[in-house]
C-alpha atoms as a PDB file:
ATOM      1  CA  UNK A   1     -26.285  29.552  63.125  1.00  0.00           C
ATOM      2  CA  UNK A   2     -22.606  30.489  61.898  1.00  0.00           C
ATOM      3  CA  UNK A   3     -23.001  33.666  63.616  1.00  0.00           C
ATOM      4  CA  UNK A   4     -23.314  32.251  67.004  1.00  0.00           C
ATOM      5  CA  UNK A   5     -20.260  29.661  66.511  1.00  0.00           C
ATOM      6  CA  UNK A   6     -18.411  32.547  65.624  1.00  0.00           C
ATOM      7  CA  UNK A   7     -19.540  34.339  68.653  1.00  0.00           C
ATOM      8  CA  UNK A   8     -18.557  31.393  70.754  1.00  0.00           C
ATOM      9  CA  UNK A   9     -15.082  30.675  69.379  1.00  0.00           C
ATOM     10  CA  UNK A  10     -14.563  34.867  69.603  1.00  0.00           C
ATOM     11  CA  UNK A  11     -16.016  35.324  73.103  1.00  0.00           C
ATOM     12  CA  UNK A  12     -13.756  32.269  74.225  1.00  0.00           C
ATOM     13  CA  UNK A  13     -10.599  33.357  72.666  1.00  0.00           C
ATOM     14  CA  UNK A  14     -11.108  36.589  74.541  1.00  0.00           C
ATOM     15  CA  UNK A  15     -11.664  35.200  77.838  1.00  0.00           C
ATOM     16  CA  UNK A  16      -7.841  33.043  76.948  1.00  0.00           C
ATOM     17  CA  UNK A  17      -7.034  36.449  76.408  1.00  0.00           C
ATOM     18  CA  UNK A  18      -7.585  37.894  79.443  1.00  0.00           C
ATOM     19  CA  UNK A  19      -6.211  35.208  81.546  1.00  0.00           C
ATOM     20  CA  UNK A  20      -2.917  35.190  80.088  1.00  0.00           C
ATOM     21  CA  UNK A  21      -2.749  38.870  81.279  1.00  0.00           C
ATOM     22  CA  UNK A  22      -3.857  37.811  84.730  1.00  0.00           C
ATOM     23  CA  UNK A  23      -2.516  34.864  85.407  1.00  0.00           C
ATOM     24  CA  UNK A  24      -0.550  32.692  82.162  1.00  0.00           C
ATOM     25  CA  UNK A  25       1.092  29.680  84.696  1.00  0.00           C
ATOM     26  CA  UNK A  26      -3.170  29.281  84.894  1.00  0.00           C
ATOM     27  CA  UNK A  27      -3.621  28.168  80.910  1.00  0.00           C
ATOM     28  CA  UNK A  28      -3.475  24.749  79.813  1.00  0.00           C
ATOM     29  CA  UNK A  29      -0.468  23.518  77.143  1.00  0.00           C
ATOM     30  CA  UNK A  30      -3.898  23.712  74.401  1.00  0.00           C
ATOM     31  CA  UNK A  31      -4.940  27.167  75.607  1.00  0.00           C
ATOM     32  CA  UNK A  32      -1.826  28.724  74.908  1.00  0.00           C
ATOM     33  CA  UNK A  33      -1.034  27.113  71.522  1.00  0.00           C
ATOM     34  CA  UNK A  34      -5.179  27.739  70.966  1.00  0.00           C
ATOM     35  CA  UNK A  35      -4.383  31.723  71.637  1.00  0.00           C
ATOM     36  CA  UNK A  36      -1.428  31.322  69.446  1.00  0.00           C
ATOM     37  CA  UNK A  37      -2.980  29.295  66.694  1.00  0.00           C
ATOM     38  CA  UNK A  38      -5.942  32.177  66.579  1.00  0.00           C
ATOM     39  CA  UNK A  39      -3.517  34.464  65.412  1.00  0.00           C
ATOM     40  CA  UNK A  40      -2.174  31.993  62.088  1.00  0.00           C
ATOM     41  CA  UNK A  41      -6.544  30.722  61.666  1.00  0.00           C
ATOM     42  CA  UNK A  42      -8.171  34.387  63.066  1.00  0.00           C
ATOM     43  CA  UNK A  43     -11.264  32.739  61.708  1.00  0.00           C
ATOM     44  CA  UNK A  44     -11.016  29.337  63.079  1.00  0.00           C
ATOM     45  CA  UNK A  45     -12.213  27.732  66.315  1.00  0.00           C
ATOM     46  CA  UNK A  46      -8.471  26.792  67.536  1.00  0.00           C
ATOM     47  CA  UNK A  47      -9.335  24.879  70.469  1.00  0.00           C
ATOM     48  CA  UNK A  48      -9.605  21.501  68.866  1.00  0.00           C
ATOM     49  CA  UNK A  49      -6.739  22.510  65.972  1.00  0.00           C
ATOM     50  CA  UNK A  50      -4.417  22.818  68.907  1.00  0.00           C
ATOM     51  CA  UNK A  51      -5.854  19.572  70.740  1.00  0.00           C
ATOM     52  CA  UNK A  52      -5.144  17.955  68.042  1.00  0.00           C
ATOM     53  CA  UNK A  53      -1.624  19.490  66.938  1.00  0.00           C
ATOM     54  CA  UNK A  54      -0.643  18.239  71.064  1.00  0.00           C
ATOM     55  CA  UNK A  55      -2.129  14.783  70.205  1.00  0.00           C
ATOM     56  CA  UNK A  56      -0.450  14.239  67.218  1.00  0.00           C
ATOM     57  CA  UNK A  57       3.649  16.241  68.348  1.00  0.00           C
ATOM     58  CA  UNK A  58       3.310  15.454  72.192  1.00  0.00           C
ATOM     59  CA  UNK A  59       4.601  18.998  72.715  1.00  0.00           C
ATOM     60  CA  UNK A  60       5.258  22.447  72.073  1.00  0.00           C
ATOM     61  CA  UNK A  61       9.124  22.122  70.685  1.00  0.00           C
ATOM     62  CA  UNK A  62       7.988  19.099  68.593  1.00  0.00           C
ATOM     63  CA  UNK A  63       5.369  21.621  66.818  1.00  0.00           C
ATOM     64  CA  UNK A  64       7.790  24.424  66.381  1.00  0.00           C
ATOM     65  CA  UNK A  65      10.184  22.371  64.503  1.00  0.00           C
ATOM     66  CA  UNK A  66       8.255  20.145  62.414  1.00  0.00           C
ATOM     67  CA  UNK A  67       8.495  20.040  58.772  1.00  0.00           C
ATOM     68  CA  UNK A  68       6.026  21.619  56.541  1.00  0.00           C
ATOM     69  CA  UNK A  69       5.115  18.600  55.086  1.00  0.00           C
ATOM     70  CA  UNK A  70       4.223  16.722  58.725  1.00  0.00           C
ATOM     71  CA  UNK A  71       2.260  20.364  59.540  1.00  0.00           C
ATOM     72  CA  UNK A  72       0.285  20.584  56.105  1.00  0.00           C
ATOM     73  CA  UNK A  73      -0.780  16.821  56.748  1.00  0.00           C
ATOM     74  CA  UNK A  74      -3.079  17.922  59.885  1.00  0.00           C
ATOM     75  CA  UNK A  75      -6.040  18.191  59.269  1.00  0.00           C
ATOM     76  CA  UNK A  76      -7.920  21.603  59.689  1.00  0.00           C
ATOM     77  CA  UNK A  77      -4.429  23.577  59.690  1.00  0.00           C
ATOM     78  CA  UNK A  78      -2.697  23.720  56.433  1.00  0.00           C
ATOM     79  CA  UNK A  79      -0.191  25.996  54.972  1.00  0.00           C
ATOM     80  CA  UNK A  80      -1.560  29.051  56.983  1.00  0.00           C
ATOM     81  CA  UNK A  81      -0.622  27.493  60.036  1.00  0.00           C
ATOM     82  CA  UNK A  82       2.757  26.388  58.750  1.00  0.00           C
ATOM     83  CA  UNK A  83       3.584  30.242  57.600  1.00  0.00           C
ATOM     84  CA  UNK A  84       2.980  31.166  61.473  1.00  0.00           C
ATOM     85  CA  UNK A  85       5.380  28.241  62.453  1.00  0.00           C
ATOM     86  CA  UNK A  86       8.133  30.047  60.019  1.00  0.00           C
ATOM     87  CA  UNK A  87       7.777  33.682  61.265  1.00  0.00           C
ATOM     88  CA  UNK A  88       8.076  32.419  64.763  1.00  0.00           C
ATOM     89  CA  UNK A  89      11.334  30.366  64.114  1.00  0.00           C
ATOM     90  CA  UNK A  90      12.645  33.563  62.146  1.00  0.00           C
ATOM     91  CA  UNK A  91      11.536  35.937  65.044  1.00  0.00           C
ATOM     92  CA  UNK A  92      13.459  33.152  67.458  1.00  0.00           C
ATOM     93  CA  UNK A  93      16.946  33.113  65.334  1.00  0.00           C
ATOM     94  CA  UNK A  94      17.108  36.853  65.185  1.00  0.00           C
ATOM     95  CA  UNK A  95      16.516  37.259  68.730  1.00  0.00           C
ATOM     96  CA  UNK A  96      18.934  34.767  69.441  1.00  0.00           C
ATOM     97  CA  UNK A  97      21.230  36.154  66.938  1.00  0.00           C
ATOM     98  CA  UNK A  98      21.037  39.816  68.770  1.00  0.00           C
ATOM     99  CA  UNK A  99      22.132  37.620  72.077  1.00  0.00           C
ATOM    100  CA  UNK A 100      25.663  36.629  70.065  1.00  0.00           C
ATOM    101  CA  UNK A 101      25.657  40.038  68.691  1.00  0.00           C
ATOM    102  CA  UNK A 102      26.651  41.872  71.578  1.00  0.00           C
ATOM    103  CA  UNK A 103      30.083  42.856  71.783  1.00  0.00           C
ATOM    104  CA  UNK A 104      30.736  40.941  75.734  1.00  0.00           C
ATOM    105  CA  UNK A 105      29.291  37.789  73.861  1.00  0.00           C
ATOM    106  CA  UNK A 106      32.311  35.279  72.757  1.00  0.00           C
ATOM    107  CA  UNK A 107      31.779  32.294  70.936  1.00  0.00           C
ATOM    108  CA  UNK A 108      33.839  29.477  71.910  1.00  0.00           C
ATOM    109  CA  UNK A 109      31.321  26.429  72.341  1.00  0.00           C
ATOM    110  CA  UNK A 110      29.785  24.051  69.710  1.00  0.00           C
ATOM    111  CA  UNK A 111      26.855  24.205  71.828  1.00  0.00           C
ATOM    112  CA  UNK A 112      26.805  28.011  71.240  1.00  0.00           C
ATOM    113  CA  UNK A 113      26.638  27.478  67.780  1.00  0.00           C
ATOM    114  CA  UNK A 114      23.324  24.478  67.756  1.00  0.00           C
ATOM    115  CA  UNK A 115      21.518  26.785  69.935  1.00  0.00           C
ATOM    116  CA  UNK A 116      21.937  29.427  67.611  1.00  0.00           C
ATOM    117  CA  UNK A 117      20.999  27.518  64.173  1.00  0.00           C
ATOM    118  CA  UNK A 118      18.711  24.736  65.923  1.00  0.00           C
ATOM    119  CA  UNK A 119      15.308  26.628  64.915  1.00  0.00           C
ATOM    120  CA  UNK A 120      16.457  27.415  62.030  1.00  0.00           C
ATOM    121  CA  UNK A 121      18.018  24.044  60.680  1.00  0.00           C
ATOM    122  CA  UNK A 122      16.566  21.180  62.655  1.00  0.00           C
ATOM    123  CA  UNK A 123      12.975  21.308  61.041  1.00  0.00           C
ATOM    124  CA  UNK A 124      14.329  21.103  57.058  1.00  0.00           C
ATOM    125  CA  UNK A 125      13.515  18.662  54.699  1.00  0.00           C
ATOM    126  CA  UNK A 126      17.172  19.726  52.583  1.00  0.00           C
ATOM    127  CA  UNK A 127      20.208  20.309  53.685  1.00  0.00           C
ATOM    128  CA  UNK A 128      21.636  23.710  53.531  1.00  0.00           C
ATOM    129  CA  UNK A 129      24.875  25.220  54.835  1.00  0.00           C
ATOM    130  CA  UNK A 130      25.563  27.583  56.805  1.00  0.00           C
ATOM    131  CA  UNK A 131      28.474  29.562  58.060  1.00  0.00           C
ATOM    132  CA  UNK A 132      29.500  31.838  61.188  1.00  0.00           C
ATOM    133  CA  UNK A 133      31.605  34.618  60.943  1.00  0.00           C
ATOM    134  CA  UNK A 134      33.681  36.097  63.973  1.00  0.00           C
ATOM    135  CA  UNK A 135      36.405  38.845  64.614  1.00  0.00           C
ATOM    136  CA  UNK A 136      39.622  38.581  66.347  1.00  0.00           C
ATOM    137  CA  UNK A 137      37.818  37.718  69.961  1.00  0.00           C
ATOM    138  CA  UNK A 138      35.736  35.311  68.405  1.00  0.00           C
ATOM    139  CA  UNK A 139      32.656  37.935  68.544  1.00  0.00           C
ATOM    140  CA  UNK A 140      29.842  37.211  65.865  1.00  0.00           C
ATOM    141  CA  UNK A 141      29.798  39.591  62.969  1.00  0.00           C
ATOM    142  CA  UNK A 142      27.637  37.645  61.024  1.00  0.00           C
ATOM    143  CA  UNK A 143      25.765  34.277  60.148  1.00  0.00           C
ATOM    144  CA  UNK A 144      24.637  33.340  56.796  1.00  0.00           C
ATOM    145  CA  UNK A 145      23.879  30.972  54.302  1.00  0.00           C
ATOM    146  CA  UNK A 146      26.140  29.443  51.568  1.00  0.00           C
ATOM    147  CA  UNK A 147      24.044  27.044  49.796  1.00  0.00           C
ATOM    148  CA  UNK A 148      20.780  24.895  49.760  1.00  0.00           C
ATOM    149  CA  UNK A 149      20.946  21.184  48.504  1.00  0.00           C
ATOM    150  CA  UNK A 150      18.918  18.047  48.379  1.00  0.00           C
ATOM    151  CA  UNK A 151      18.344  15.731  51.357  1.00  0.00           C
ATOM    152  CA  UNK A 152      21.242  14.223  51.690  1.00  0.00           C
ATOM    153  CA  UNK A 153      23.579  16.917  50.426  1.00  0.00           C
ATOM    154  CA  UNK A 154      24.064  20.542  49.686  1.00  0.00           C
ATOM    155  CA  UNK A 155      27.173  21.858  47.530  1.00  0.00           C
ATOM    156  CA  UNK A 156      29.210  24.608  48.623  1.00  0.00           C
ATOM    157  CA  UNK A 157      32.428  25.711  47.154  1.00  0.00           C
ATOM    158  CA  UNK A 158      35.446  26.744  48.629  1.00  0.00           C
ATOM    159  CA  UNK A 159      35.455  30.413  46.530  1.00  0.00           C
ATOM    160  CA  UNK A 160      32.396  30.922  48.151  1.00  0.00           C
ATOM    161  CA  UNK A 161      33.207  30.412  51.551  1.00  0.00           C
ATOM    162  CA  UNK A 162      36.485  32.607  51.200  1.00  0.00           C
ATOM    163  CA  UNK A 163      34.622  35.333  49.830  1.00  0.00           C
ATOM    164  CA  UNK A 164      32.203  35.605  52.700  1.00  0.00           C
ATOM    165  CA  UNK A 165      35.301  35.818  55.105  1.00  0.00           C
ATOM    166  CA  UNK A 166      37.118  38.440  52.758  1.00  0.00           C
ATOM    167  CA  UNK A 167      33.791  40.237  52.411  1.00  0.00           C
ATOM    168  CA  UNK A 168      33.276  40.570  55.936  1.00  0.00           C
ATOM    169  CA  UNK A 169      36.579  40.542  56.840  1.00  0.00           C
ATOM    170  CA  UNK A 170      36.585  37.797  59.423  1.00  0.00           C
ATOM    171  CA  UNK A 171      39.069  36.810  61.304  1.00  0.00           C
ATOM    172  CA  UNK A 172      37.674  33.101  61.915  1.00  0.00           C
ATOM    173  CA  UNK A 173      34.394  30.962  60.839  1.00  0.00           C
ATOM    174  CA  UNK A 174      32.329  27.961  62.082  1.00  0.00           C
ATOM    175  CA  UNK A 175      30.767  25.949  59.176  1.00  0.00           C
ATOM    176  CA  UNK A 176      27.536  24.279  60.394  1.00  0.00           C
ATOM    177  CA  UNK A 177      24.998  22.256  58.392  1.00  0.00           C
ATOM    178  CA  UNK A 178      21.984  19.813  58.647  1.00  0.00           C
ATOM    179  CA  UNK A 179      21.318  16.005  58.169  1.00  0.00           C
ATOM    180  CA  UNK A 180      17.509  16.205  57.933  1.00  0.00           C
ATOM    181  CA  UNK A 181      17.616  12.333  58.792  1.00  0.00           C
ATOM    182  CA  UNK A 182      18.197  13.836  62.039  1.00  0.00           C
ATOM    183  CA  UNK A 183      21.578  11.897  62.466  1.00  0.00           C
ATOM    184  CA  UNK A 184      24.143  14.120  62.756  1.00  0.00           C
ATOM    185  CA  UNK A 185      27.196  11.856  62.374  1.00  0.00           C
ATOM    186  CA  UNK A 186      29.600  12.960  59.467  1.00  0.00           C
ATOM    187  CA  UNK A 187      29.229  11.178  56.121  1.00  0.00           C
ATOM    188  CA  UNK A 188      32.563  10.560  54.051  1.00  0.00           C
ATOM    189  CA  UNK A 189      31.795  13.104  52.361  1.00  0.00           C
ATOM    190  CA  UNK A 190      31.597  15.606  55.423  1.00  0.00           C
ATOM    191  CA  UNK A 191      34.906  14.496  56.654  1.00  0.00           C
ATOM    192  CA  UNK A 192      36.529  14.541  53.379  1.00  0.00           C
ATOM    193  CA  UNK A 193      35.466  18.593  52.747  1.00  0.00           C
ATOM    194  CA  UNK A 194      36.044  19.321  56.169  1.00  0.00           C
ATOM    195  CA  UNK A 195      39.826  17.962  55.494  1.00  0.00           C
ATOM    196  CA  UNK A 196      39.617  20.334  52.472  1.00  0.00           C
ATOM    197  CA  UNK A 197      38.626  23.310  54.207  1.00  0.00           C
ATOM    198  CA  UNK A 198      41.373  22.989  56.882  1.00  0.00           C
ATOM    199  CA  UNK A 199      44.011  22.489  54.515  1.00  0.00           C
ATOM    200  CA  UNK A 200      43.381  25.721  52.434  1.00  0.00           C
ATOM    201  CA  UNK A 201      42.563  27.403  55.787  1.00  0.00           C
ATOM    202  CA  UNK A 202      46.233  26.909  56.861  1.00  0.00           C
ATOM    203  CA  UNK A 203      47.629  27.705  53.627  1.00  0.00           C
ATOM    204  CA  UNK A 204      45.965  31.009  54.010  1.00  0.00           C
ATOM    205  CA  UNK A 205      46.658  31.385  57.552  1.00  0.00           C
ATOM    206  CA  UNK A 206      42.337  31.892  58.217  1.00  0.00           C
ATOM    207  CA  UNK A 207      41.549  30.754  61.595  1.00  0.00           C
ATOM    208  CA  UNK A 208      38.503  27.725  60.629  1.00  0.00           C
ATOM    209  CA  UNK A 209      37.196  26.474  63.956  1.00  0.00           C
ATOM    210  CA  UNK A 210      34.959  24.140  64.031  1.00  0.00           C
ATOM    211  CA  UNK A 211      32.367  22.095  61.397  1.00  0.00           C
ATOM    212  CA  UNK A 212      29.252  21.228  63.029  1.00  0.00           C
ATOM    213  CA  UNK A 213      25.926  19.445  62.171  1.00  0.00           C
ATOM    214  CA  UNK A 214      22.868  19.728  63.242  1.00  0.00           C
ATOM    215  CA  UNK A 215      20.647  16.164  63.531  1.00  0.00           C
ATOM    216  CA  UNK A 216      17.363  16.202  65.412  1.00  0.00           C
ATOM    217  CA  UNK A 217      17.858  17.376  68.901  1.00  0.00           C
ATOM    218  CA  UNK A 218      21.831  17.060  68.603  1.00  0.00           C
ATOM    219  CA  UNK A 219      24.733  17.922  67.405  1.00  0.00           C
ATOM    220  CA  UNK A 220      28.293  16.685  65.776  1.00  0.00           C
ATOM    221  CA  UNK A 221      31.235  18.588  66.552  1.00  0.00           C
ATOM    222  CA  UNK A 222      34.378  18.443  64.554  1.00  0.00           C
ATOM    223  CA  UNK A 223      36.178  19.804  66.803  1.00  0.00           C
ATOM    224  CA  UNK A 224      35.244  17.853  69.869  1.00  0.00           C
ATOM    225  CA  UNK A 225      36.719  14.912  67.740  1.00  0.00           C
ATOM    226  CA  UNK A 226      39.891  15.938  67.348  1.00  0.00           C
ATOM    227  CA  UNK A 227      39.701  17.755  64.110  1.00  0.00           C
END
């Protein structure tokens, strides 16, 4: 008997197969999170996993950036699942960190900035900061992270930020972080580092444009409030 359910589930998923090479606008939202569920739960019959992961997240960007903890609590996925989720955001970030990368690409929007680190911030249960680093035309020559906190905070010093930019030898930096509540407004706490930040900054004469957070969906922008 479990040989022919696994015979159904396999002959099915190959027949998904196949019509994504012929035709993918013809597949269902299911049938193409079933195909890519198959490949996290090879041994799984996906179709009602992915059912069920539209039923309960509505869609696909919902699923991609939910926490670990809302993922785990599915039933029939688990952390398997929620591994796939995390190599997907990672392949995501780099690709869309090999867009800034190129040498015509110039940084000069908050915007720029949230679709860079959305993926990679928006679904976290902590808080963790992050910074970009630019040259002279504002061209990315590197993003990483500084620290990784608790939910409602995540220390970072300024030593550490200064030797990133000496390391790298930036020219200027946008600090970016998240507010897993998903509200991205500053705390006092965000406005009073920020304040901090700046002031060394021009003491030093280091170009520090921007602070942004990341809520869910959104964004806060220093500098679009007159920072």
């Amino acid at each position: 008997m479990a040989e022919k359910i696994k015979a159904h589930y396999l002959g099915h998923r190959k027949r998904l197969k196949q019509k994504l090479i012929e035709n993918p606008l013809s597949l269902n939202d299911y049938e193409v999170l079933e195909l890519l569920t198959g490949y996290a739960l090879p041994r799984r019959d996906t179709k009602p996993i992915a059912k069920n992961l539209l039923q309960q997240f509505g869609n696909f960007k919902n699923i991609l950036l939910a926490s670990k903890q809302e993922i785990v609590s599915i039933p029939s996925v688990g952390e398997g699942f929620y591994t796939f989720l995390l190599a997907l955001r990672e392949f995501l970030f780099r690709a869309e960190k090999q867009k800034f990368s190129q040498k015509e690409f110039i940084i000069q929007q908050p915007k720029q900035v949230f679709d860079l680190l959305k993926n990679k911030l928006m679904p976290l249960e902590k808080e963790e900061f992050w910074i970009i680093l630019l040259n002279n035309k504002h061209n990315l020559i590197g993003v990483e992270k500084l620290s990784q906190g608790t939910v409602d905070s995540a220390p970072v010093y300024v030593r550490e930020i200064l030797t990133k930019i000496l390391f790298k030898k930036a020219k200027a930096f946008i600090l970016a972080h998240n507010h897993p509540s998903g509200d991205p407004n500053p705390s006092w706490e965000d406005k009073n580092f920020t304040q901090k930040i700046k002031a060394v900054c021009s003491n030093l004469e280091l170009n520090f444009l921007d602070h942004i957070i990341i809520g869910k969906d959104t964004f806060y922008s220093f500098k679009e409030h007159g920072f």
